[in-house]
N, C-alpha and C. Protein backbone atom coordinates (compact mmCIF):
# COMPACT_ATOMS: atom_id res chain seq x y z
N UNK A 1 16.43 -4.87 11.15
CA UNK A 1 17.39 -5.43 10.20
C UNK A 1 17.25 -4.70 8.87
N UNK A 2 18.45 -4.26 8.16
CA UNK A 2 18.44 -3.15 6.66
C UNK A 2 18.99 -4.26 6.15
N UNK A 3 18.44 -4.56 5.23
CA UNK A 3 18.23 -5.51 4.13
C UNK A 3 18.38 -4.59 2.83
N UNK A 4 19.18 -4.43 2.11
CA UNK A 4 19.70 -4.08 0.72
C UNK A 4 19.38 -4.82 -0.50
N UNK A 5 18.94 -4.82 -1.92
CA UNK A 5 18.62 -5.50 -2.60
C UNK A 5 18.54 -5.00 -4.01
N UNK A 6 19.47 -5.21 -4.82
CA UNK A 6 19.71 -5.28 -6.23
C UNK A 6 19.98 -6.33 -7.38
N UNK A 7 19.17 -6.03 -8.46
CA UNK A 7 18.87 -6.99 -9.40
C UNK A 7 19.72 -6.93 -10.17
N UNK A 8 21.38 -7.30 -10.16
CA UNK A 8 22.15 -7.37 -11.57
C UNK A 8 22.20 -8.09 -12.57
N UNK A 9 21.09 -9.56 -12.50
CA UNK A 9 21.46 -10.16 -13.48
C UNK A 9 20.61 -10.31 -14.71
N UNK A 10 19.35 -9.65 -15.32
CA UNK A 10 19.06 -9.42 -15.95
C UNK A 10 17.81 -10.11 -16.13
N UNK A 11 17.41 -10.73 -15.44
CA UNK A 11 16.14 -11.65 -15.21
C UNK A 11 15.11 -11.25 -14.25
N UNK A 12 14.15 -11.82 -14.10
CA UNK A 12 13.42 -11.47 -13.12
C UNK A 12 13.03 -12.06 -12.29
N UNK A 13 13.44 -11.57 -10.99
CA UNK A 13 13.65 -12.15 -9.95
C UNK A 13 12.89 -11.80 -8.83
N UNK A 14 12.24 -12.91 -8.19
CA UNK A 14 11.20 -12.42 -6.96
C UNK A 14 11.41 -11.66 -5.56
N UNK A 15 11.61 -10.77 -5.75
CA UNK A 15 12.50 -9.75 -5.06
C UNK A 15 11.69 -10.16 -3.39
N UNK A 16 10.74 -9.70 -3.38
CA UNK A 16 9.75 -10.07 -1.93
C UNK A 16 10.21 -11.14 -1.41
N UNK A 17 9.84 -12.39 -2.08
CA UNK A 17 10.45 -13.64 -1.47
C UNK A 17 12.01 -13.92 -1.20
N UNK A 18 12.79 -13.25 -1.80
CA UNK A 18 13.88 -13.57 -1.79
C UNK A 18 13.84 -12.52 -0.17
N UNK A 19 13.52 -11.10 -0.49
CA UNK A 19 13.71 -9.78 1.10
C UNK A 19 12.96 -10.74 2.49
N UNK A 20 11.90 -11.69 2.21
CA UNK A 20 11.34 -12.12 2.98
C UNK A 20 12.20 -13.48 3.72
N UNK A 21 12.99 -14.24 2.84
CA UNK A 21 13.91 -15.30 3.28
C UNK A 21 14.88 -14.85 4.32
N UNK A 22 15.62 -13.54 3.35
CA UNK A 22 16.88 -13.31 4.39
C UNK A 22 16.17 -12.90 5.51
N UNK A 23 15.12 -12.08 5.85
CA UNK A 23 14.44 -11.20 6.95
C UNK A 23 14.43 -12.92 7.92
N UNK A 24 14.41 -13.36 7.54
CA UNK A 24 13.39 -14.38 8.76
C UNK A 24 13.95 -15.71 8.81
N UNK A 25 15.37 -15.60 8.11
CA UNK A 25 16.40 -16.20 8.86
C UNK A 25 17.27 -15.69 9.65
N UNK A 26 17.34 -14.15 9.33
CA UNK A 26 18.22 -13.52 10.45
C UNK A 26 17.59 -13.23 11.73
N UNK A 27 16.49 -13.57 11.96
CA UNK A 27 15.55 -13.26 12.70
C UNK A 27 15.65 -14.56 13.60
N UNK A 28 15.14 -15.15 12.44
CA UNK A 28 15.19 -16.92 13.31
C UNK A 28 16.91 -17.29 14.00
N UNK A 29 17.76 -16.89 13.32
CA UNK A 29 19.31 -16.64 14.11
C UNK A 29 19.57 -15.77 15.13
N UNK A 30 18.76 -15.24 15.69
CA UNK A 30 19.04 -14.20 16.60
C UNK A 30 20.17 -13.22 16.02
N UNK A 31 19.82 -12.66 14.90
CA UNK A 31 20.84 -11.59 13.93
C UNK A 31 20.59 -10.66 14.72
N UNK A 32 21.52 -9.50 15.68
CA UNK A 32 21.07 -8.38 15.79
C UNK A 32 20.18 -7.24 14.99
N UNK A 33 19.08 -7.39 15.92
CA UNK A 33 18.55 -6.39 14.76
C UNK A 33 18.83 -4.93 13.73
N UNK A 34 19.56 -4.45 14.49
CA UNK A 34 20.60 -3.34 13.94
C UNK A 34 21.22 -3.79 12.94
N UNK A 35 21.82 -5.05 12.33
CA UNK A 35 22.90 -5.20 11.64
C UNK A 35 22.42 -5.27 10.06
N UNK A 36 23.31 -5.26 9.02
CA UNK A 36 23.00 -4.84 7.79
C UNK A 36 23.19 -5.39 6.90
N UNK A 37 22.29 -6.05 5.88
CA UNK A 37 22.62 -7.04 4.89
C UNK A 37 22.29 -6.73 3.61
N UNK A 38 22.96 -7.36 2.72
CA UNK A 38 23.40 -6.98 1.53
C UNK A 38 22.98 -7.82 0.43
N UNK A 39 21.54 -7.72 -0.23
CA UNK A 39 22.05 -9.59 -0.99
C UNK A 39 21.51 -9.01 -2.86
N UNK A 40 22.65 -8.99 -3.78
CA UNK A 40 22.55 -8.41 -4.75
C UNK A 40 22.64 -10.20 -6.07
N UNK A 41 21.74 -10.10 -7.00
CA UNK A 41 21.64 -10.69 -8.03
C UNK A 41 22.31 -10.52 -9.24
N UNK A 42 23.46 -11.45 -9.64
CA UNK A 42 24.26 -11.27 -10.90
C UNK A 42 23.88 -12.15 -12.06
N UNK A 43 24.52 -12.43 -12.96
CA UNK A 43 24.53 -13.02 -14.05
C UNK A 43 25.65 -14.29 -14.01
N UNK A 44 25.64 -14.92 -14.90
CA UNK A 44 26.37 -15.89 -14.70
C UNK A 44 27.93 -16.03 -15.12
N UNK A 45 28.16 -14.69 -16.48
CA UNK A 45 29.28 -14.90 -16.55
C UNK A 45 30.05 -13.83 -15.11
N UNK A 46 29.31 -12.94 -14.58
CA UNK A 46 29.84 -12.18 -13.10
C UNK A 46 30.26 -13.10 -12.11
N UNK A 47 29.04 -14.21 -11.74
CA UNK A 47 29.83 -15.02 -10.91
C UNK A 47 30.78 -16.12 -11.44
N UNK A 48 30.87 -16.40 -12.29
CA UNK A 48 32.28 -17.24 -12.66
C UNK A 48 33.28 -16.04 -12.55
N UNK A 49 33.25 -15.06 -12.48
CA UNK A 49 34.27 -14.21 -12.49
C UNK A 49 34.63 -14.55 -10.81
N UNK A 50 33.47 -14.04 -10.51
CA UNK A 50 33.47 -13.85 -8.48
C UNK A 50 34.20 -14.99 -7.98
N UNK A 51 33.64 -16.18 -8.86
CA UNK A 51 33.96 -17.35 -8.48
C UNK A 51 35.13 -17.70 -8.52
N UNK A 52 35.95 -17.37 -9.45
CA UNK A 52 37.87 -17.62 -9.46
C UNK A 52 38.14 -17.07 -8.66
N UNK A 53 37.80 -15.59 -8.63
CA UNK A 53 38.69 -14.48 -7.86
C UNK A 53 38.37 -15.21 -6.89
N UNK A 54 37.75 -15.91 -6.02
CA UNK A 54 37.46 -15.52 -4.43
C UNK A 54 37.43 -16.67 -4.17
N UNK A 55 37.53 -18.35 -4.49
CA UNK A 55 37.34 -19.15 -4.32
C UNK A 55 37.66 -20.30 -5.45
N UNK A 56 38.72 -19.55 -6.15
CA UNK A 56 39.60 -20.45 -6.93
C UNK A 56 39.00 -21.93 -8.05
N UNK A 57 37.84 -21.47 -8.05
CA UNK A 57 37.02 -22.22 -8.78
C UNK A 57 36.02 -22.22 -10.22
N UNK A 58 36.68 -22.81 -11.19
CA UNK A 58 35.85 -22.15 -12.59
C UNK A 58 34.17 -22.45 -12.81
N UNK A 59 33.93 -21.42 -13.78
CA UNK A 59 32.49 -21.18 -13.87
C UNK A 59 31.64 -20.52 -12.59
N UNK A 60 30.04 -20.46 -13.03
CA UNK A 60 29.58 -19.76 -11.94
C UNK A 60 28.82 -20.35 -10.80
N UNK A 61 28.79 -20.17 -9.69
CA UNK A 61 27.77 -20.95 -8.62
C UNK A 61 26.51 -20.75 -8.16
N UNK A 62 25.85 -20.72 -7.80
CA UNK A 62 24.12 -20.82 -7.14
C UNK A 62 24.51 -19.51 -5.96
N UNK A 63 25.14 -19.32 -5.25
CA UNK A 63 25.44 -18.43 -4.07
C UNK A 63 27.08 -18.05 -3.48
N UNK A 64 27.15 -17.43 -3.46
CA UNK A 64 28.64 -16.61 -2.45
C UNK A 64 27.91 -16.29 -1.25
N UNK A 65 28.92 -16.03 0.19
CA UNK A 65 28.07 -15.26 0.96
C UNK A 65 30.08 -14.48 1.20
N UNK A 66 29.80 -13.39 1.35
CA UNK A 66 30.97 -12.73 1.86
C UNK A 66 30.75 -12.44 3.50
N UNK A 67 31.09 -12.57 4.52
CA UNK A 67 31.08 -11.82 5.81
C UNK A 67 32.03 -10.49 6.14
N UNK A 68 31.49 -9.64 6.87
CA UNK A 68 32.26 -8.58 6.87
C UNK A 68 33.10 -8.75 8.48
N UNK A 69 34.46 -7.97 8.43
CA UNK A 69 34.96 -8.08 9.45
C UNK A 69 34.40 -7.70 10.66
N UNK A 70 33.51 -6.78 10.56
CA UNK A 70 33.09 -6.07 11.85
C UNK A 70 32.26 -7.20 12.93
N UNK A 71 32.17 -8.62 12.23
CA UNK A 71 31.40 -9.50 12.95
C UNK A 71 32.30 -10.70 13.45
N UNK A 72 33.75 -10.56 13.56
CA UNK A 72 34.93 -11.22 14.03
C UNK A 72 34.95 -10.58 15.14
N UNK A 73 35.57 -11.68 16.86
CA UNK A 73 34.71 -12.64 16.49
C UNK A 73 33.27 -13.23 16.82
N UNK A 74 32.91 -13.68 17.02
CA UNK A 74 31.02 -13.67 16.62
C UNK A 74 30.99 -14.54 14.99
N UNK A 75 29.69 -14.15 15.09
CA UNK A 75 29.09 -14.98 13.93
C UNK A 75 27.69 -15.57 14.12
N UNK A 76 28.33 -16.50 14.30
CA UNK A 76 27.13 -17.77 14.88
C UNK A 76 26.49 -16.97 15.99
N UNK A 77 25.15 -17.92 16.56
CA UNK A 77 24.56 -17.18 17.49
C UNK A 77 24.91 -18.08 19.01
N UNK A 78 26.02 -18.66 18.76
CA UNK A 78 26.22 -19.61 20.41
C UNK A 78 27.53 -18.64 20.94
N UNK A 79 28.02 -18.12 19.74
CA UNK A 79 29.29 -16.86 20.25
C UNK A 79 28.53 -15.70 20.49
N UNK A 80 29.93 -14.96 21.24
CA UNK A 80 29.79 -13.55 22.09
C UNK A 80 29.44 -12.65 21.51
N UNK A 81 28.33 -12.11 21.66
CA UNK A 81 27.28 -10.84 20.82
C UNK A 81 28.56 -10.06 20.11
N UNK A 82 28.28 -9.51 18.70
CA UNK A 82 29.18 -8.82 18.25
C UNK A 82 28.29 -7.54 18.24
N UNK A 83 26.96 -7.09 18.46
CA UNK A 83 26.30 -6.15 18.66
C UNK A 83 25.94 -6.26 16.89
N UNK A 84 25.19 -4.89 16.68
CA UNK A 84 24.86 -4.22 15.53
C UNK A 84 26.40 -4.33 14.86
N UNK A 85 26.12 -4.55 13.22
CA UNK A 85 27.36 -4.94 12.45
C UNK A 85 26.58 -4.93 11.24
N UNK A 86 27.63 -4.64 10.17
CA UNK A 86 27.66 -4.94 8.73
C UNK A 86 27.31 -6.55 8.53
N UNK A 87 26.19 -7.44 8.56
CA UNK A 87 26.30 -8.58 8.62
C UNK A 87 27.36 -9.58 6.73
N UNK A 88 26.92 -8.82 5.86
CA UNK A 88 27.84 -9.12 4.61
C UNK A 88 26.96 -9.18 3.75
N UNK A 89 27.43 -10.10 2.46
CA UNK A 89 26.85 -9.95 1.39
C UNK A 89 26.59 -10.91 0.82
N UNK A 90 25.21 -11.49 0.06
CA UNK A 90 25.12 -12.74 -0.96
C UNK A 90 24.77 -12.05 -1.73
N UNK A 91 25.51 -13.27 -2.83
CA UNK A 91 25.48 -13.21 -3.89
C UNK A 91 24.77 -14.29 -4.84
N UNK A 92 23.82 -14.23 -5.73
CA UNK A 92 22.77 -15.24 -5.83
C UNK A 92 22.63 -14.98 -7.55
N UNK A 93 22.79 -16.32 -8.13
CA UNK A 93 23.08 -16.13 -9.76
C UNK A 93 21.51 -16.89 -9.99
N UNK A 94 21.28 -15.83 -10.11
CA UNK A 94 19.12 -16.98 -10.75
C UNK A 94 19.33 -17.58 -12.00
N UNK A 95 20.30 -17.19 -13.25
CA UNK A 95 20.45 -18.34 -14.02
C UNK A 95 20.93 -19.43 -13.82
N UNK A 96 21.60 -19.62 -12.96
CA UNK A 96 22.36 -20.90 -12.45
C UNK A 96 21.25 -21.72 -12.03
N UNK A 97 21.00 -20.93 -10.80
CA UNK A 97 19.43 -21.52 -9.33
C UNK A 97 18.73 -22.10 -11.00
N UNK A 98 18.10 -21.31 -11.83
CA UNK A 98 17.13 -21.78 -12.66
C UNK A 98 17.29 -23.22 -13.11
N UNK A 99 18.81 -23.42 -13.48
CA UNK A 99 19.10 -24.47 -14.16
C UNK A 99 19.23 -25.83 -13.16
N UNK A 100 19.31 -25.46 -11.81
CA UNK A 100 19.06 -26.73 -10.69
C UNK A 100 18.29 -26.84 -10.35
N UNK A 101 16.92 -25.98 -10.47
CA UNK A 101 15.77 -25.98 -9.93
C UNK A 101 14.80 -26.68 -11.15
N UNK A 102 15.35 -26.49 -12.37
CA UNK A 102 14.73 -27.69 -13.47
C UNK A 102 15.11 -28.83 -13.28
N UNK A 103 16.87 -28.91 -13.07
CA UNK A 103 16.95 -30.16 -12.30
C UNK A 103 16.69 -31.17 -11.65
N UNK A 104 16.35 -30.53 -10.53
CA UNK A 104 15.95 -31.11 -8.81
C UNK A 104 14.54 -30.78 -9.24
N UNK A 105 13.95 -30.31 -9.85
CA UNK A 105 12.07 -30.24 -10.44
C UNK A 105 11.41 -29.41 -9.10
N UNK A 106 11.98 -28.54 -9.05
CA UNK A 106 11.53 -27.34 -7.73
C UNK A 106 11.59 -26.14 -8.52
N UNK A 107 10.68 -25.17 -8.18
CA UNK A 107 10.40 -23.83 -9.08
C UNK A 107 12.20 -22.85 -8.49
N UNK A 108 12.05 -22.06 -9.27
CA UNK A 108 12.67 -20.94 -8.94
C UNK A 108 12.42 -20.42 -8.02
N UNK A 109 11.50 -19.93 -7.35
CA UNK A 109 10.98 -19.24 -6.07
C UNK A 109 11.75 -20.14 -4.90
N UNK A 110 11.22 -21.32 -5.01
CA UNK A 110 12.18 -22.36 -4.00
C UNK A 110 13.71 -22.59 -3.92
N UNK A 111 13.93 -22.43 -5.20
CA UNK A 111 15.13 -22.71 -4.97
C UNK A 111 15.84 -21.43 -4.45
N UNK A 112 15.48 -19.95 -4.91
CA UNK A 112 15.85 -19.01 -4.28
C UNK A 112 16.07 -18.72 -2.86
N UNK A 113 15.11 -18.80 -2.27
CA UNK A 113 14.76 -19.09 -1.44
C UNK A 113 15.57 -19.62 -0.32
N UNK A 114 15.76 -20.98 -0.97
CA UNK A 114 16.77 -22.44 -0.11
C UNK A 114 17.94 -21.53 -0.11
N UNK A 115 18.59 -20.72 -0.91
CA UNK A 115 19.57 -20.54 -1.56
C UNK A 115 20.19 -19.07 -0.64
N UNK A 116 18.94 -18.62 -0.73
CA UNK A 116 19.32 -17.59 0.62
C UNK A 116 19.72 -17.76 2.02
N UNK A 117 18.65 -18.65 1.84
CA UNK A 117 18.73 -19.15 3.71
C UNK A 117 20.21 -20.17 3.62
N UNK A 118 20.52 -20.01 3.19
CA UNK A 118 21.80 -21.10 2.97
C UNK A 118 23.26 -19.99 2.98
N UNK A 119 22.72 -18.44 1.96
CA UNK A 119 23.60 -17.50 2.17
C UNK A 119 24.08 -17.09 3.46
N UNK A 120 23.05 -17.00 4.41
CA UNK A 120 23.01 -16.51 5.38
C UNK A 120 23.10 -17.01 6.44
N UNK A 121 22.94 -18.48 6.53
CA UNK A 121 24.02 -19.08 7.49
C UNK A 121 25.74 -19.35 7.09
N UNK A 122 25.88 -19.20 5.92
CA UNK A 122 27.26 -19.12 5.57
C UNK A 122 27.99 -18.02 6.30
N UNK A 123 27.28 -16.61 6.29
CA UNK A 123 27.74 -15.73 6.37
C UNK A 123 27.72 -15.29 8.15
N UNK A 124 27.28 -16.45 8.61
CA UNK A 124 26.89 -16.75 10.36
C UNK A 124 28.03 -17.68 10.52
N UNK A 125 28.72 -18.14 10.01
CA UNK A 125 29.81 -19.03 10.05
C UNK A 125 29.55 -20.29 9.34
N UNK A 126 28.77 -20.90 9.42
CA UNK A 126 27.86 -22.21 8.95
C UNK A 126 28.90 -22.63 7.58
N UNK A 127 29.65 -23.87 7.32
CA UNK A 127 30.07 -24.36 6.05
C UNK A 127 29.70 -25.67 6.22
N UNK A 128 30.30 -26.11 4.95
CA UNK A 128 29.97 -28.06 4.39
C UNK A 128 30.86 -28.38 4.13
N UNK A 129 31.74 -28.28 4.58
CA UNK A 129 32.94 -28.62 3.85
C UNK A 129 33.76 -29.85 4.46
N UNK A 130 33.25 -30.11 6.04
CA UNK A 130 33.28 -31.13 6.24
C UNK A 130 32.00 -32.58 6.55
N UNK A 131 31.87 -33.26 6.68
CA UNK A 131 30.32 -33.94 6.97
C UNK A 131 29.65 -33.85 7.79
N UNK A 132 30.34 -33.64 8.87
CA UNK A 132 29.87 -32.91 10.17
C UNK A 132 29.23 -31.95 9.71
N UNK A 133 30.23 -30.95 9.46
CA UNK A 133 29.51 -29.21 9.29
C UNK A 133 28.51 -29.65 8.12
N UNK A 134 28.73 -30.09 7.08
CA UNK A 134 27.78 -30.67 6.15
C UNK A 134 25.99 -30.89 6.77
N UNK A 135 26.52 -31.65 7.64
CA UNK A 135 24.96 -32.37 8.34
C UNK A 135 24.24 -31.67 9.14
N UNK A 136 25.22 -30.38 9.91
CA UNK A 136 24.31 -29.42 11.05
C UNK A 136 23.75 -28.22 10.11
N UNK A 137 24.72 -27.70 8.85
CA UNK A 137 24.09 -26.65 8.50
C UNK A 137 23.20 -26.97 7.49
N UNK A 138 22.96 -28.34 6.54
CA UNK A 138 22.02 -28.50 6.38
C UNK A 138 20.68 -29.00 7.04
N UNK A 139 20.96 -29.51 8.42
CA UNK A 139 19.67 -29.82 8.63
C UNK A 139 19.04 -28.27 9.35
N UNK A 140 20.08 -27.68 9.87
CA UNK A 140 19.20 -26.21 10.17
C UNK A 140 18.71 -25.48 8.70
N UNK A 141 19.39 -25.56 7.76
CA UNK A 141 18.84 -24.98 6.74
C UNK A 141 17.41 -25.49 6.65
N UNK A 142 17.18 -27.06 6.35
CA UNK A 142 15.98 -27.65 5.89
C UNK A 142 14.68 -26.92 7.09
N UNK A 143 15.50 -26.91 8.07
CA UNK A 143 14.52 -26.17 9.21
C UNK A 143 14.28 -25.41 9.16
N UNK A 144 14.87 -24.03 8.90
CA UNK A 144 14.63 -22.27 8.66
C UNK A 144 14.07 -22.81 7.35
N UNK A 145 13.43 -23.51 6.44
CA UNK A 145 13.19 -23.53 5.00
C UNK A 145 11.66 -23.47 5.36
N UNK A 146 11.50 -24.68 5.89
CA UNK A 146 10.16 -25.47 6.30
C UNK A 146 9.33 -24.13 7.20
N UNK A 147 10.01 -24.06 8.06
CA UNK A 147 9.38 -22.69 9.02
C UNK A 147 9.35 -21.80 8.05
N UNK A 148 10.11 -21.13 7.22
CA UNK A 148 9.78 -20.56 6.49
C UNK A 148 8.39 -20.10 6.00
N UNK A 149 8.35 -21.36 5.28
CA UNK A 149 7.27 -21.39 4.17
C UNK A 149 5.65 -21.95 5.03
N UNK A 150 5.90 -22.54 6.09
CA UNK A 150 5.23 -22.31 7.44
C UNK A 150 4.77 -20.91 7.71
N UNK A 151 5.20 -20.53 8.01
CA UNK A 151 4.73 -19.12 8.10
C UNK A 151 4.02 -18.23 7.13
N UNK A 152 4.64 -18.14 5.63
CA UNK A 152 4.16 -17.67 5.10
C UNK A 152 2.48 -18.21 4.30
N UNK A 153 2.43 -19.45 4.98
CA UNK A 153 1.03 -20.12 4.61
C UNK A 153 0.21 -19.44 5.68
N UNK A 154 0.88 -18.93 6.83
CA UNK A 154 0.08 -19.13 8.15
C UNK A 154 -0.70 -17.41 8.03
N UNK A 155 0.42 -16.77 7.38
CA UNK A 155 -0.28 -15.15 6.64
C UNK A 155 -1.16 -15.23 5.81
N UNK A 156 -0.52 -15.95 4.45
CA UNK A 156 -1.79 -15.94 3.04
C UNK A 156 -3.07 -16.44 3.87
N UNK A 157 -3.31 -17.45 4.81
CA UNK A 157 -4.38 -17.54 4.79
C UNK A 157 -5.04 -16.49 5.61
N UNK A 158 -3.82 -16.26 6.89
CA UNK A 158 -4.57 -14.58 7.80
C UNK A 158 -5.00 -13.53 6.59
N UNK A 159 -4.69 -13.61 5.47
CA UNK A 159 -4.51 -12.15 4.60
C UNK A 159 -6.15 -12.76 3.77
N UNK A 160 -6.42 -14.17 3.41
CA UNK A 160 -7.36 -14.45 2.59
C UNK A 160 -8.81 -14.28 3.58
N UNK A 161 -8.45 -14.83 5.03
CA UNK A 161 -9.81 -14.49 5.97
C UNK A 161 -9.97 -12.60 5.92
N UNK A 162 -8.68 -12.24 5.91
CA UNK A 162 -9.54 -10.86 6.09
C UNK A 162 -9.98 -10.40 4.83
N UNK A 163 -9.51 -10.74 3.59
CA UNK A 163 -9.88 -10.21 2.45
C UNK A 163 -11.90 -10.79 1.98
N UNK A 164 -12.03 -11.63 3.01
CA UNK A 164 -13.04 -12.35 3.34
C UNK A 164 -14.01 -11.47 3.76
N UNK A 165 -13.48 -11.39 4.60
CA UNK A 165 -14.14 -10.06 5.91
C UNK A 165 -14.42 -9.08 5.44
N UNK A 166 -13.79 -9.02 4.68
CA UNK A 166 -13.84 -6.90 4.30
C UNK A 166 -14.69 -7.04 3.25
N UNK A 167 -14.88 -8.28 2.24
CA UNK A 167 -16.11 -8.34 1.34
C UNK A 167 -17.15 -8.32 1.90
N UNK A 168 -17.20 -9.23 3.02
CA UNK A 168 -18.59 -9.31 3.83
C UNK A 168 -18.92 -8.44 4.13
N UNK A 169 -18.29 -7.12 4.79
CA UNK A 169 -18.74 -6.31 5.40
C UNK A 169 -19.24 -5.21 4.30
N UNK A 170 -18.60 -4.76 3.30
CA UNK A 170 -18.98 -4.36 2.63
C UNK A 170 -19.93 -4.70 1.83
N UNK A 171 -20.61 -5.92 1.26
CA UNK A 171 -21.49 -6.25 1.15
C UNK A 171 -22.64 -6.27 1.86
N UNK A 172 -22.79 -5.98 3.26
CA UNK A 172 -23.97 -5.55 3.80
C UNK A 172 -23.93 -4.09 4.36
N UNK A 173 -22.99 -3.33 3.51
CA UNK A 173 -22.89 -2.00 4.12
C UNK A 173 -22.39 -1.72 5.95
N UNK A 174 -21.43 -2.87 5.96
CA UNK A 174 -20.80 -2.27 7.64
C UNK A 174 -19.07 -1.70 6.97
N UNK A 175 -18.98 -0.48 6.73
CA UNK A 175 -17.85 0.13 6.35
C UNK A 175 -17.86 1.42 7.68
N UNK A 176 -16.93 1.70 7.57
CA UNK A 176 -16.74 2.91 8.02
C UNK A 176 -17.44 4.07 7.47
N UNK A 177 -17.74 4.10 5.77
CA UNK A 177 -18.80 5.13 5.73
C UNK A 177 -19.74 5.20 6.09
N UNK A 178 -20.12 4.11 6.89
CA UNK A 178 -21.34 4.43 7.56
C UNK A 178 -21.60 4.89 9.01
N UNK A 179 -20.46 5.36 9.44
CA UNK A 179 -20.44 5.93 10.66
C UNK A 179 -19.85 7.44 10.29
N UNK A 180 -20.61 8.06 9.96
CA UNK A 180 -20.40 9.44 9.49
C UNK A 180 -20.25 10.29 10.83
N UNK A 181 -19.43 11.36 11.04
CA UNK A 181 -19.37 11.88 12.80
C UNK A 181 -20.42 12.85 12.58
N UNK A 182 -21.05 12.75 13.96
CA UNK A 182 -22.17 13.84 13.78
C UNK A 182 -21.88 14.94 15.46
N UNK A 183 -22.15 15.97 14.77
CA UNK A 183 -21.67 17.02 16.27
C UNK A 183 -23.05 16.80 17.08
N UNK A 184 -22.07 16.92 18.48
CA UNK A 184 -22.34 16.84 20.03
C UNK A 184 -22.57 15.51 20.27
N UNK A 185 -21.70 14.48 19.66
CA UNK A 185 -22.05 13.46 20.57
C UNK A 185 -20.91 12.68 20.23
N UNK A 186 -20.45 11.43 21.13
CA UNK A 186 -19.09 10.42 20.17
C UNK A 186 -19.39 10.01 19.43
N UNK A 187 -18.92 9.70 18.55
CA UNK A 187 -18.58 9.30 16.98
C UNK A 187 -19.24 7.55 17.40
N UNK A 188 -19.88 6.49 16.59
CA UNK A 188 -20.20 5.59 17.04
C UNK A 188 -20.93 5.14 18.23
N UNK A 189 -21.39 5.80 18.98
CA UNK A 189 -22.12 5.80 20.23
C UNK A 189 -23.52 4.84 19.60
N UNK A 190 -24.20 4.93 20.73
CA UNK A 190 -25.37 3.81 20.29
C UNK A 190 -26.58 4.76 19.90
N UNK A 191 -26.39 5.58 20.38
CA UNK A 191 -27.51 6.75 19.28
C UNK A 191 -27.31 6.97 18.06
N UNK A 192 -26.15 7.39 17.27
CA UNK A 192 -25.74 7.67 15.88
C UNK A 192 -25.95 6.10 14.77
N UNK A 193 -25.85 4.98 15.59
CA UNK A 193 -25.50 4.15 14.90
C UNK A 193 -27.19 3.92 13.75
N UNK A 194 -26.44 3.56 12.69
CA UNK A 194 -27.38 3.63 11.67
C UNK A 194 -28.74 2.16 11.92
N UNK A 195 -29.88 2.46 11.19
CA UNK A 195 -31.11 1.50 11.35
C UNK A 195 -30.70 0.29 10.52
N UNK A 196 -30.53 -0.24 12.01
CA UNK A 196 -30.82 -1.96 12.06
C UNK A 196 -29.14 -2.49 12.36
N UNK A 197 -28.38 -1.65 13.31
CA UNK A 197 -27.47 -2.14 13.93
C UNK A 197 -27.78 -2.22 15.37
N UNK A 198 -26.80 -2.94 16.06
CA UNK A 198 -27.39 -3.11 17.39
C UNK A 198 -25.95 -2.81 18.35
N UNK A 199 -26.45 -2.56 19.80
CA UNK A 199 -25.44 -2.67 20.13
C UNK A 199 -25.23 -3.34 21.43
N UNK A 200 -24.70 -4.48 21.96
CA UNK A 200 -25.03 -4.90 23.27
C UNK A 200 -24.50 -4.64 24.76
């Protein structure tokens, strides 16, 4: 999956977490992996602009998602494979997100976040516009959210045991510099190995 990513709106914005949301909802959607996404950060008076033009509505919003034609019809993942495709584009205003995320008393990171995974089932077909559609694409949202952030606990801590590990080891001198190659024999064998390792 090519994931695209530009910062237009002048703030600073957690670029990783945001590349890491879309990655692993399109993933969790069965997105062809080939297909290509787009998700660029504006300002707020840009999306009130975006926002008339394209959806007849003043001021600016939290997210757009545009879909591209090449994924008609398809979309969703219960329709007929559209193969590798331009999947489309979000659009994500972090001054806005900022100002609902003080709101609703959730950081920025989260709300980004929500905000993606929300782009990107839009752009899978997914709307709210009725209560129905309201109730399925948010409760899959709340689900790709939770897994989400599931996961990424389930790394920091894989990433904190090994950062663990690699102190330990280096602290009693088991690195790789200590297996220096020595000619005519394999590299690590139980002869070369240095005094007071063992090998069973």
């Amino acid at each position: 999956m090519s994931i695209e990513f530009a910062n237009e709106s002048g703030v600073d914005v957690p670029a990783e977490l945001v590349l890491a949301a879309a990655r692993f909802a399109t993933e969790a959607m069965d997105v062809h992996p080939g297909a290509e996404l787009s998700v660029l950060c504006v300002d707020e008076p840009t999306m009130a602009d975006m926002h008339v033009q394209w959806m007849d509505l003043p001021g600016p919003t939290d997210v757009m998602s545009f879909p591209m034609d090449e994924l008609v019809p398809g979309g969703r993942p219960d329709a007929a494979e559209p193969g590798p495709a331009i999947l489309g584009d979000i659009v994500l205003c972090p001054q806005f997100a900022a100002t609902q995320a003080r709101e609703a008393r959730r950081s920025l990171e989260h709300e980004l976040a929500m905000l993606t995974i929300h782009g990107v089932l839009h752009l899978l077909g997914y709307d709210h516009a009725e209560p129905e559609e309201e109730k399925e694409m948010f409760g899959l949202q709340n689900r790709l959210l939770e897994e989400f952030y599931s996961q990424r606990h389930r790394q920091a801590q894989q990433q904190r045991q090994a950062d663990r590990d690699t102190r330990l080891l280096t602290n009693i001198g088991f690195t790789d510099s200590a297996f220096p190659e020595f000619p005519g024999g394999d590299e690590g064998s139980a002869q070369q190995r240095p005094a007071g390792s063992s090998e069973q």
